[in-house]
PDB file of N, CA and C in Angstrom:
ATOM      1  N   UNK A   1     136.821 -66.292  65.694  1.00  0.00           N
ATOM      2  CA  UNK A   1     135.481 -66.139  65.138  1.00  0.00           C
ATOM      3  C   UNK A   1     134.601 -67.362  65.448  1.00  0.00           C
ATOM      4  N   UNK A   2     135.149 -68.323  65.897  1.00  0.00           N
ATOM      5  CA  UNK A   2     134.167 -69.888  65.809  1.00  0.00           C
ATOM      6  C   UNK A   2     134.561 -70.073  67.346  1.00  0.00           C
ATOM      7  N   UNK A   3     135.012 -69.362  68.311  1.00  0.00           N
ATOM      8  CA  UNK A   3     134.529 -69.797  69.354  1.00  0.00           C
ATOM      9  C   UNK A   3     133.108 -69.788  69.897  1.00  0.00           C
ATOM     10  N   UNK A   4     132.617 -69.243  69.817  1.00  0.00           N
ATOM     11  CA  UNK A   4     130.719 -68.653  69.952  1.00  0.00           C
ATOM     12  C   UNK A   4     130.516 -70.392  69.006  1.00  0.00           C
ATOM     13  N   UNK A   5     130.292 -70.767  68.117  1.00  0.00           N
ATOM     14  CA  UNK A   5     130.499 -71.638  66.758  1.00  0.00           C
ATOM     15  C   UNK A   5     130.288 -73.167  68.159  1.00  0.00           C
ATOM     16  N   UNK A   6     131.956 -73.365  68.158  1.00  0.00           N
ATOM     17  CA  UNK A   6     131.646 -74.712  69.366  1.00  0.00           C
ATOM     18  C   UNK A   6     131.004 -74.558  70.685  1.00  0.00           C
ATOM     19  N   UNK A   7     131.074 -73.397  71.267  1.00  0.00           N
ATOM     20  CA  UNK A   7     129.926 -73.291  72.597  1.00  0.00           C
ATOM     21  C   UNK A   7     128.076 -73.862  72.084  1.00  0.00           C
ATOM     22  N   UNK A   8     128.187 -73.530  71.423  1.00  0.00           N
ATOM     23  CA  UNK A   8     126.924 -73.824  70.409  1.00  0.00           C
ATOM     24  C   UNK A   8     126.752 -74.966  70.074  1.00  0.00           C
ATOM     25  N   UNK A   9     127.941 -75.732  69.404  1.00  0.00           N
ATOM     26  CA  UNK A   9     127.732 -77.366  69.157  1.00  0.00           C
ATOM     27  C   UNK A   9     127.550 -77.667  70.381  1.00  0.00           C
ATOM     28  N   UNK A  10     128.254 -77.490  71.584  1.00  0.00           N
ATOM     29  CA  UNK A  10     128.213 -78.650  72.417  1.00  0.00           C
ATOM     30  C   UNK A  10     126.863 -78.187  72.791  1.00  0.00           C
ATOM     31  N   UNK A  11     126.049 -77.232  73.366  1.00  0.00           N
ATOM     32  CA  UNK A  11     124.690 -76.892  73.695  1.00  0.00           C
ATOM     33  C   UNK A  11     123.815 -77.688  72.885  1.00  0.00           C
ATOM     34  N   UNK A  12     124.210 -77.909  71.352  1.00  0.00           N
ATOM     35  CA  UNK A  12     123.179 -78.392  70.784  1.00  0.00           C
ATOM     36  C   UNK A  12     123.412 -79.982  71.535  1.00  0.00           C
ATOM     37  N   UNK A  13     124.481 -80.871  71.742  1.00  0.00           N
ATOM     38  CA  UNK A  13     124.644 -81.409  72.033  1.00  0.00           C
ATOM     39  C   UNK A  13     124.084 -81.956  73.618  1.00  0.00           C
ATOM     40  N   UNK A  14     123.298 -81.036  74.407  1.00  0.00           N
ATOM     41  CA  UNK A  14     123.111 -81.192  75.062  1.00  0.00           C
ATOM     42  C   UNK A  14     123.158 -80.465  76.446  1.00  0.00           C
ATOM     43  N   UNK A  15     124.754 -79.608  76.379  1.00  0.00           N
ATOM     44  CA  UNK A  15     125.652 -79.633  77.806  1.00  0.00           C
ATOM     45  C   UNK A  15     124.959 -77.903  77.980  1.00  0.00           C
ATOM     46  N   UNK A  16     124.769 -77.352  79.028  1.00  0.00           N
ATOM     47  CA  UNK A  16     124.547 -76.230  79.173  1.00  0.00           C
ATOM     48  C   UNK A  16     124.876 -75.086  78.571  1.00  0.00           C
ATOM     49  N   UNK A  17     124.535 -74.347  78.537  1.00  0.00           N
ATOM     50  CA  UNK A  17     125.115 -72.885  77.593  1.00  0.00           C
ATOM     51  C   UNK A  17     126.556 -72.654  78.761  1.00  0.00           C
ATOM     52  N   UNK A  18     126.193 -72.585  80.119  1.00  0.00           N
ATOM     53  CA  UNK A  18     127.061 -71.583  80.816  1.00  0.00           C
ATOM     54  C   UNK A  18     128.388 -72.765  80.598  1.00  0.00           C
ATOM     55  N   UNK A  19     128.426 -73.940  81.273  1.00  0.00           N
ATOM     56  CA  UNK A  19     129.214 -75.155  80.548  1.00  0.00           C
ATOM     57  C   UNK A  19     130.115 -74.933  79.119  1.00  0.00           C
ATOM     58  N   UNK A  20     129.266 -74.770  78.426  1.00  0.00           N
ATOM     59  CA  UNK A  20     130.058 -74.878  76.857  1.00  0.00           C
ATOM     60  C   UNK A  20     130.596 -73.860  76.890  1.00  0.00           C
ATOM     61  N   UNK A  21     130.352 -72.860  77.215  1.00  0.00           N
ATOM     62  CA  UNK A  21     131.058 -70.938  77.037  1.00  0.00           C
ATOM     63  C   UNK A  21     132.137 -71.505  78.174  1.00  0.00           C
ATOM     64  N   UNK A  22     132.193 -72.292  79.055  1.00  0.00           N
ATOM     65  CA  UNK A  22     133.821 -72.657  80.021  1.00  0.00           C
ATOM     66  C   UNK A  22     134.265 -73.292  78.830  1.00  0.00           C
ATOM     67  N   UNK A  23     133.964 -74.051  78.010  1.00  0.00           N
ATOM     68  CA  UNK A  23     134.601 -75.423  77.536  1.00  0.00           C
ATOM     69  C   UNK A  23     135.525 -74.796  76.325  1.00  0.00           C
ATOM     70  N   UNK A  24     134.706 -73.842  75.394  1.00  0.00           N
ATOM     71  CA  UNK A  24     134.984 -73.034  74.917  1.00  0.00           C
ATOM     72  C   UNK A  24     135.937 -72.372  75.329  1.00  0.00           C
ATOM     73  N   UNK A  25     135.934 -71.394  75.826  1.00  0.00           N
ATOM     74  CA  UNK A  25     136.578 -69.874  76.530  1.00  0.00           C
ATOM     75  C   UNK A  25     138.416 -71.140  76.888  1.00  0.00           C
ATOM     76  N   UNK A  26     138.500 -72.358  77.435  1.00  0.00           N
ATOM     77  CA  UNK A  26     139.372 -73.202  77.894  1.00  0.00           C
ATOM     78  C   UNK A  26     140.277 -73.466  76.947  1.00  0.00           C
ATOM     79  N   UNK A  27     139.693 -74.240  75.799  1.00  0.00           N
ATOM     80  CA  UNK A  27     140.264 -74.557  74.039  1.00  0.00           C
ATOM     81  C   UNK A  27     140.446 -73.075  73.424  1.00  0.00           C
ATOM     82  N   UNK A  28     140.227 -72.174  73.841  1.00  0.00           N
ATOM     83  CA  UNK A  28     140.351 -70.912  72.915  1.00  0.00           C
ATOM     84  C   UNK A  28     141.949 -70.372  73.483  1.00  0.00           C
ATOM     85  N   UNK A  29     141.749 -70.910  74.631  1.00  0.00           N
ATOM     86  CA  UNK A  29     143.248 -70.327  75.930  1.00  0.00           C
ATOM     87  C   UNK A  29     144.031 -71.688  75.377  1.00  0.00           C
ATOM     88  N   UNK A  30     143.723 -72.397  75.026  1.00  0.00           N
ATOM     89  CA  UNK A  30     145.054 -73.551  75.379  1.00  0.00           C
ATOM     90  C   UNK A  30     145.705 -73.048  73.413  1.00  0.00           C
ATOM     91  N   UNK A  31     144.490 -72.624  72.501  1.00  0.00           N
ATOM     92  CA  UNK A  31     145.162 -72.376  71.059  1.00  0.00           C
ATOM     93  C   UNK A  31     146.313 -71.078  71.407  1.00  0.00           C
ATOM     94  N   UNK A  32     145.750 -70.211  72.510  1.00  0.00           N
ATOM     95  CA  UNK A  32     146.714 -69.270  72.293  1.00  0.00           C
ATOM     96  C   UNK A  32     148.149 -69.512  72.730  1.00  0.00           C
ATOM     97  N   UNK A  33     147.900 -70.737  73.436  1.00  0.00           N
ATOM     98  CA  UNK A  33     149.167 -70.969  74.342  1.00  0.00           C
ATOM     99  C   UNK A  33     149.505 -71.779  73.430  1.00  0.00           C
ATOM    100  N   UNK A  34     149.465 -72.362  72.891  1.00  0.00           N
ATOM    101  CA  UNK A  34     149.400 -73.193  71.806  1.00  0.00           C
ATOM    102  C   UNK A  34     149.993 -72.879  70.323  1.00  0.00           C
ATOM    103  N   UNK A  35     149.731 -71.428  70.216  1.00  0.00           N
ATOM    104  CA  UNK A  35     149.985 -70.544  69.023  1.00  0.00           C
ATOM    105  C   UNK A  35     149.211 -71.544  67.961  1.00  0.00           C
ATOM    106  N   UNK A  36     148.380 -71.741  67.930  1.00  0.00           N
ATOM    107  CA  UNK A  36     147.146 -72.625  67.025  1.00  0.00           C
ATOM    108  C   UNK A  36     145.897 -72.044  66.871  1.00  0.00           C
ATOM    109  N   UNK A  37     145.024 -72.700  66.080  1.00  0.00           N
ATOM    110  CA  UNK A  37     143.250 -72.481  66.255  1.00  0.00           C
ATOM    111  C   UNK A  37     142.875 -73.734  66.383  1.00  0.00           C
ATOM    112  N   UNK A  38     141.350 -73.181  66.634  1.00  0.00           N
ATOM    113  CA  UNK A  38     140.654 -74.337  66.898  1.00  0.00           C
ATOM    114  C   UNK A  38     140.137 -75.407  65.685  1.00  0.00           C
ATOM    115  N   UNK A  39     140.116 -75.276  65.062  1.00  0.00           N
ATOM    116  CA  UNK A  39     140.251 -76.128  63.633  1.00  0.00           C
ATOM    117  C   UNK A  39     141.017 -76.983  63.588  1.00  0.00           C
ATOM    118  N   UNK A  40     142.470 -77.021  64.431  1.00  0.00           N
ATOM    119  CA  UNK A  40     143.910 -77.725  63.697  1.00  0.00           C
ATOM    120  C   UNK A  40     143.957 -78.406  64.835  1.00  0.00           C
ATOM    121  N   UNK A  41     142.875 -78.028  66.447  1.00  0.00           N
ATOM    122  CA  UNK A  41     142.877 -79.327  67.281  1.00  0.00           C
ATOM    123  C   UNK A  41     143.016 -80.761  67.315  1.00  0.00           C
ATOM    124  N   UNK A  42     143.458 -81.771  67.261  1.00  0.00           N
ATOM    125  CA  UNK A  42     143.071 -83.187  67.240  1.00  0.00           C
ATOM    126  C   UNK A  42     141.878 -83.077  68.392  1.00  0.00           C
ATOM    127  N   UNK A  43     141.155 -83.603  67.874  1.00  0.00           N
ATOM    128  CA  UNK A  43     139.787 -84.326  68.204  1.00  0.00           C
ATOM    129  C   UNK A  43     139.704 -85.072  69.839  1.00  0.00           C
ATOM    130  N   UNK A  44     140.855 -85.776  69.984  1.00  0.00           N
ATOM    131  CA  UNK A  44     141.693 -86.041  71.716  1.00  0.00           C
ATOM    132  C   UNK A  44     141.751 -85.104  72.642  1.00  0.00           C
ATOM    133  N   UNK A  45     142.088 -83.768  71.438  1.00  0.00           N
ATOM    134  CA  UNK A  45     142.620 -82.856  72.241  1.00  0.00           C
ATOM    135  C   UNK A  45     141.327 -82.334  73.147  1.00  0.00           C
ATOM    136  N   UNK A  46     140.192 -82.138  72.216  1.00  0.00           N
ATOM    137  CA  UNK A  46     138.679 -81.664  72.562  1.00  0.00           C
ATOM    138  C   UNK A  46     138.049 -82.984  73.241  1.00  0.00           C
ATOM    139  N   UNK A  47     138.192 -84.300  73.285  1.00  0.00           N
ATOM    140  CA  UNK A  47     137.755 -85.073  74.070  1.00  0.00           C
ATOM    141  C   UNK A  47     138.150 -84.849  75.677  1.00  0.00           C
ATOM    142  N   UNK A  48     139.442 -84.565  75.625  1.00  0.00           N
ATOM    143  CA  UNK A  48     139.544 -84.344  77.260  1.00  0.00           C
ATOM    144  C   UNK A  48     138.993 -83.137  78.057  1.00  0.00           C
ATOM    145  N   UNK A  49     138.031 -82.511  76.999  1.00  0.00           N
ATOM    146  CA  UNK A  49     137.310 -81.171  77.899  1.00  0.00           C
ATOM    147  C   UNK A  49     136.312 -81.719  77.651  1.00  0.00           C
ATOM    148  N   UNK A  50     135.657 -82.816  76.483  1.00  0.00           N
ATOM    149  CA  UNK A  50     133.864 -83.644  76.539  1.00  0.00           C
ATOM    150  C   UNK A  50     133.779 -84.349  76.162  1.00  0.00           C
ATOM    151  N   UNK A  51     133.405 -85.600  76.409  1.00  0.00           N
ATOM    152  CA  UNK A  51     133.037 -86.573  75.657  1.00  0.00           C
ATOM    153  C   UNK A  51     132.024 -86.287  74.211  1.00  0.00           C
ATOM    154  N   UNK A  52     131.299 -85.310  74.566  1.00  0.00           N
ATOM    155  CA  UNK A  52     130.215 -84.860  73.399  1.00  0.00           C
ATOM    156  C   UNK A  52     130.942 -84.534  72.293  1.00  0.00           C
ATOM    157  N   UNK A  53     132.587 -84.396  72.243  1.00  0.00           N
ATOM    158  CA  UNK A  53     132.931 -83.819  70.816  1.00  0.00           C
ATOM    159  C   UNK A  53     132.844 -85.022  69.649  1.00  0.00           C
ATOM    160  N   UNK A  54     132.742 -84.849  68.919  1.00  0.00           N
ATOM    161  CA  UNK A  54     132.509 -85.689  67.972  1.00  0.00           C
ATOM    162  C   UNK A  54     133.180 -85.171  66.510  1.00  0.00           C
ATOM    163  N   UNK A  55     133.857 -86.154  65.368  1.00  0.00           N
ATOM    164  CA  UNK A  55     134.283 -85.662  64.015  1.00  0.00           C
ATOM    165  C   UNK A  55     132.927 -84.512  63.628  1.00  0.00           C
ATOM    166  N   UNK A  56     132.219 -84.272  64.041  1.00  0.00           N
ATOM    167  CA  UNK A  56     131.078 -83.595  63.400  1.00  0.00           C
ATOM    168  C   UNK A  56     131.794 -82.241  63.757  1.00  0.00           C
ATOM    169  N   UNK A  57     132.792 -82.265  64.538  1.00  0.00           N
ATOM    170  CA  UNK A  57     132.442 -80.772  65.171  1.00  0.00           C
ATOM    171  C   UNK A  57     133.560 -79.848  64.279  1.00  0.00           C
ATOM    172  N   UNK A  58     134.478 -80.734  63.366  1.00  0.00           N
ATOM    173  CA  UNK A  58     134.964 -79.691  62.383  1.00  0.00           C
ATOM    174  C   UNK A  58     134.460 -79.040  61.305  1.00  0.00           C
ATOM    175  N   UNK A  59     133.386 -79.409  60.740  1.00  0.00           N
ATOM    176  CA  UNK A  59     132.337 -78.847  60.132  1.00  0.00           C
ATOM    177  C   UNK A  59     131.880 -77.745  60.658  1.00  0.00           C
ATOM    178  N   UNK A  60     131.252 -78.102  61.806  1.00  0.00           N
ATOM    179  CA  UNK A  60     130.475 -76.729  62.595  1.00  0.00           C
ATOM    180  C   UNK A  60     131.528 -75.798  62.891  1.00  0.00           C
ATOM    181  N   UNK A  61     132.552 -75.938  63.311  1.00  0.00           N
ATOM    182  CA  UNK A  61     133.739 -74.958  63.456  1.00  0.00           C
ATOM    183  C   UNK A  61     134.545 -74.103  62.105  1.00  0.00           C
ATOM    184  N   UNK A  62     134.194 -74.541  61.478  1.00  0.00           N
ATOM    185  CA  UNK A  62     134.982 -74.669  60.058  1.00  0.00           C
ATOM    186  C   UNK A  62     134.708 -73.159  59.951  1.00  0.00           C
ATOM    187  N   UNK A  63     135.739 -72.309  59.152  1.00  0.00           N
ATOM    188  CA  UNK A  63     135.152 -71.003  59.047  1.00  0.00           C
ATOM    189  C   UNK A  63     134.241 -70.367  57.893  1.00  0.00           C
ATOM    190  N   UNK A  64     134.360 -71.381  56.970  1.00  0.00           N
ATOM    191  CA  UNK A  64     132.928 -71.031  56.302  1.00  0.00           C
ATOM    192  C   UNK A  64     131.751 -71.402  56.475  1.00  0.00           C
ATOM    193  N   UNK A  65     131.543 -72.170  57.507  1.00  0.00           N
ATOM    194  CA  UNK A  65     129.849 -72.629  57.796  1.00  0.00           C
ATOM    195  C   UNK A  65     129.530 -71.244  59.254  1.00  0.00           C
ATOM    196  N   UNK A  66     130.881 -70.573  59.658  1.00  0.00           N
ATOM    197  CA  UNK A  66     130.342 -69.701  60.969  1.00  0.00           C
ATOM    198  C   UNK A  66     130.131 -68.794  60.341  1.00  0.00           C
ATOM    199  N   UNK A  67     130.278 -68.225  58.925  1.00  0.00           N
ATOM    200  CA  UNK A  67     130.156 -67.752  57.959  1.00  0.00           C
ATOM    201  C   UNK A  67     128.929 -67.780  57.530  1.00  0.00           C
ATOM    202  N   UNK A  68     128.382 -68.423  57.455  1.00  0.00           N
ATOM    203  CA  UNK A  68     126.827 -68.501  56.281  1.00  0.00           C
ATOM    204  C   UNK A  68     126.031 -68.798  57.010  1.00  0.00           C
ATOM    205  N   UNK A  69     126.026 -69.795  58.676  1.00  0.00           N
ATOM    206  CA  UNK A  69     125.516 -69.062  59.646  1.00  0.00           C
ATOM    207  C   UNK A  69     124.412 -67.644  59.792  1.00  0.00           C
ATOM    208  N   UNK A  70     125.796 -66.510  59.971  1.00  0.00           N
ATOM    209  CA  UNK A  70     125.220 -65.551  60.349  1.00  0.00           C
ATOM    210  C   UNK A  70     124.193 -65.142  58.584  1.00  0.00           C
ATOM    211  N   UNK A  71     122.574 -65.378  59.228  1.00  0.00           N
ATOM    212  CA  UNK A  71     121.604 -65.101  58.190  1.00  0.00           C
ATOM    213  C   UNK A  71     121.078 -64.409  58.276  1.00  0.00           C
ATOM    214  N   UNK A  72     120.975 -63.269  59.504  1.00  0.00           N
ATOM    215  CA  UNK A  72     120.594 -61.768  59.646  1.00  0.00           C
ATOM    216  C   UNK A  72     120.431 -60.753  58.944  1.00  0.00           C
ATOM    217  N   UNK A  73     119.589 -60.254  58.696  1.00  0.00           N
ATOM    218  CA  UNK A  73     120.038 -58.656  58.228  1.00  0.00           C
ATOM    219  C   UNK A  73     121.602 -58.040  58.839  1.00  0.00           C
ATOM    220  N   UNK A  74     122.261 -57.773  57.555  1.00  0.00           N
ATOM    221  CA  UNK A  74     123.520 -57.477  57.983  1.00  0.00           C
ATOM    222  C   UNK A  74     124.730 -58.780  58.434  1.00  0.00           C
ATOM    223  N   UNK A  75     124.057 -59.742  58.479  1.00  0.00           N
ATOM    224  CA  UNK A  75     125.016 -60.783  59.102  1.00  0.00           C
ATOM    225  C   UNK A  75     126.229 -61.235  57.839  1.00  0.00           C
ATOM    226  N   UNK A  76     127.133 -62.201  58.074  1.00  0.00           N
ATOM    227  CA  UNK A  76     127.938 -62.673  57.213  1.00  0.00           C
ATOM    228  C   UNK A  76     127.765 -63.415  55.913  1.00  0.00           C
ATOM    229  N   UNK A  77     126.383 -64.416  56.213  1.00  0.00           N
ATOM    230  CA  UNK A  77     126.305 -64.860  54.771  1.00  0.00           C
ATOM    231  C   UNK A  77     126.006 -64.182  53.355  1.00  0.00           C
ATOM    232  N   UNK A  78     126.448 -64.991  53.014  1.00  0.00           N
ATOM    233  CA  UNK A  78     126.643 -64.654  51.159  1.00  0.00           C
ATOM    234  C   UNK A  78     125.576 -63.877  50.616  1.00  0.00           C
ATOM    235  N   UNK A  79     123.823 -64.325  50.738  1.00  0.00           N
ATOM    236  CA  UNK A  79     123.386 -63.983  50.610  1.00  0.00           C
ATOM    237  C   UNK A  79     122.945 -62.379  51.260  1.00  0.00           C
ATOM    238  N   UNK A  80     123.202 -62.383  52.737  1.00  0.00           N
ATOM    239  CA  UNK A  80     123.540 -60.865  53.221  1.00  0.00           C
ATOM    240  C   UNK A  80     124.471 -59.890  52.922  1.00  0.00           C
ATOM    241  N   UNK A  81     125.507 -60.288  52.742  1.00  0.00           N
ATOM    242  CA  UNK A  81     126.390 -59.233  51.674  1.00  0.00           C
ATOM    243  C   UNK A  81     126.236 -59.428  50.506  1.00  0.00           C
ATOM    244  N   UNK A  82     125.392 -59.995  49.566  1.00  0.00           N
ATOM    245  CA  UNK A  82     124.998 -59.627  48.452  1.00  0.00           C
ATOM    246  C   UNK A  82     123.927 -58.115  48.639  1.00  0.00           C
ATOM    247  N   UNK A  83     122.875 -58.276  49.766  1.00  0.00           N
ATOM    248  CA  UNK A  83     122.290 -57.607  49.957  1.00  0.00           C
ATOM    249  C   UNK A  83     122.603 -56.000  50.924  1.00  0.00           C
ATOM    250  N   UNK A  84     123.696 -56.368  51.226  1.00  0.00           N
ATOM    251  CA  UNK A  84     124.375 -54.811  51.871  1.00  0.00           C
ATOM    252  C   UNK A  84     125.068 -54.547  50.648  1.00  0.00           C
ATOM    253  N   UNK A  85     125.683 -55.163  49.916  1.00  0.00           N
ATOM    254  CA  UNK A  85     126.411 -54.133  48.962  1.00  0.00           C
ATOM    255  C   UNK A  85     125.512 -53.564  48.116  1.00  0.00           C
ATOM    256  N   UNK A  86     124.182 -54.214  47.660  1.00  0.00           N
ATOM    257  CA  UNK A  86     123.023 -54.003  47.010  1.00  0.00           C
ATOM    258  C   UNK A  86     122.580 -52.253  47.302  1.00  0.00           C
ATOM    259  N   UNK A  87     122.255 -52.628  48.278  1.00  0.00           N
ATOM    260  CA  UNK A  87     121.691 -51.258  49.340  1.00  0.00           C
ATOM    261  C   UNK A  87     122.734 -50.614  49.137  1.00  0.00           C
ATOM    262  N   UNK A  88     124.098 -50.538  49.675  1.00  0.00           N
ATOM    263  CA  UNK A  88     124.925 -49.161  49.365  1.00  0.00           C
ATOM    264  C   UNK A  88     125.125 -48.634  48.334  1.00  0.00           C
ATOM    265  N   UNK A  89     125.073 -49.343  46.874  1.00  0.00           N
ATOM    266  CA  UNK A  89     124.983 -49.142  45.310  1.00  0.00           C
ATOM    267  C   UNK A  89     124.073 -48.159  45.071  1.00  0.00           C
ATOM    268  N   UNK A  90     122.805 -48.467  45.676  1.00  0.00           N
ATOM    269  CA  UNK A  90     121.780 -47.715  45.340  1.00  0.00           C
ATOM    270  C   UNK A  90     121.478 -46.262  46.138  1.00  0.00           C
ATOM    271  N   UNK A  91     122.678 -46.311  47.532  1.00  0.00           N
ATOM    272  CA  UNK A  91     122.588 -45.228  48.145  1.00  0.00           C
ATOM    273  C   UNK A  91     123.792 -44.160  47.890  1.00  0.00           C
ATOM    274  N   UNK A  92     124.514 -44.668  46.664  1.00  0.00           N
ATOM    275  CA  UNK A  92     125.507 -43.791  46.036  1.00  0.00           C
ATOM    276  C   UNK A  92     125.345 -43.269  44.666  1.00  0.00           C
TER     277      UNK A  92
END
């Protein structure tokens, strides 16, 4: 769910979209080989694919901030499923 999540930090960070979706898509393959996620990385581990990673980036990865994030109509945060379950209440 938080791969999309760090392609994004590092963009904000600077590095290209098409860049970060490799850098990404790379750490997402090494967790599977890995039998891990990206959360439980050491920080080393994400330095040798960028210098741009930084302690900041377990926050942004974290699965409740990719969570509250999505602020869409319909999206994941709290406040949006307050408001879809709202709507289906009233359509039953």
């Amino acid at each position: 769910i938080n791969a999309t999540d760090l392609a994004d930090y590092l963009v904000k960070k600077g590095l290209p979209f098409r860049s970060a979706y490799q850098i990404s898509g790379q750490l997402v393959a090494l967790c599977i080989e890995k039998n891990t996620v990206l959360e439980e990385l050491p920080l080393s581990v994400y330095k040798e694919y960028s210098d741009l990673f930084a302690e900041d980036l377990y926050t942004e990865i974290a699965l409740e901030t990719c969570v509250n994030k999505r602020i869409s109509q319909g999206g994941t945060c709290v406040e949006s499923v307050k408001d879809q379950i709202n709507f289906v209440k009233t359509q039953l």
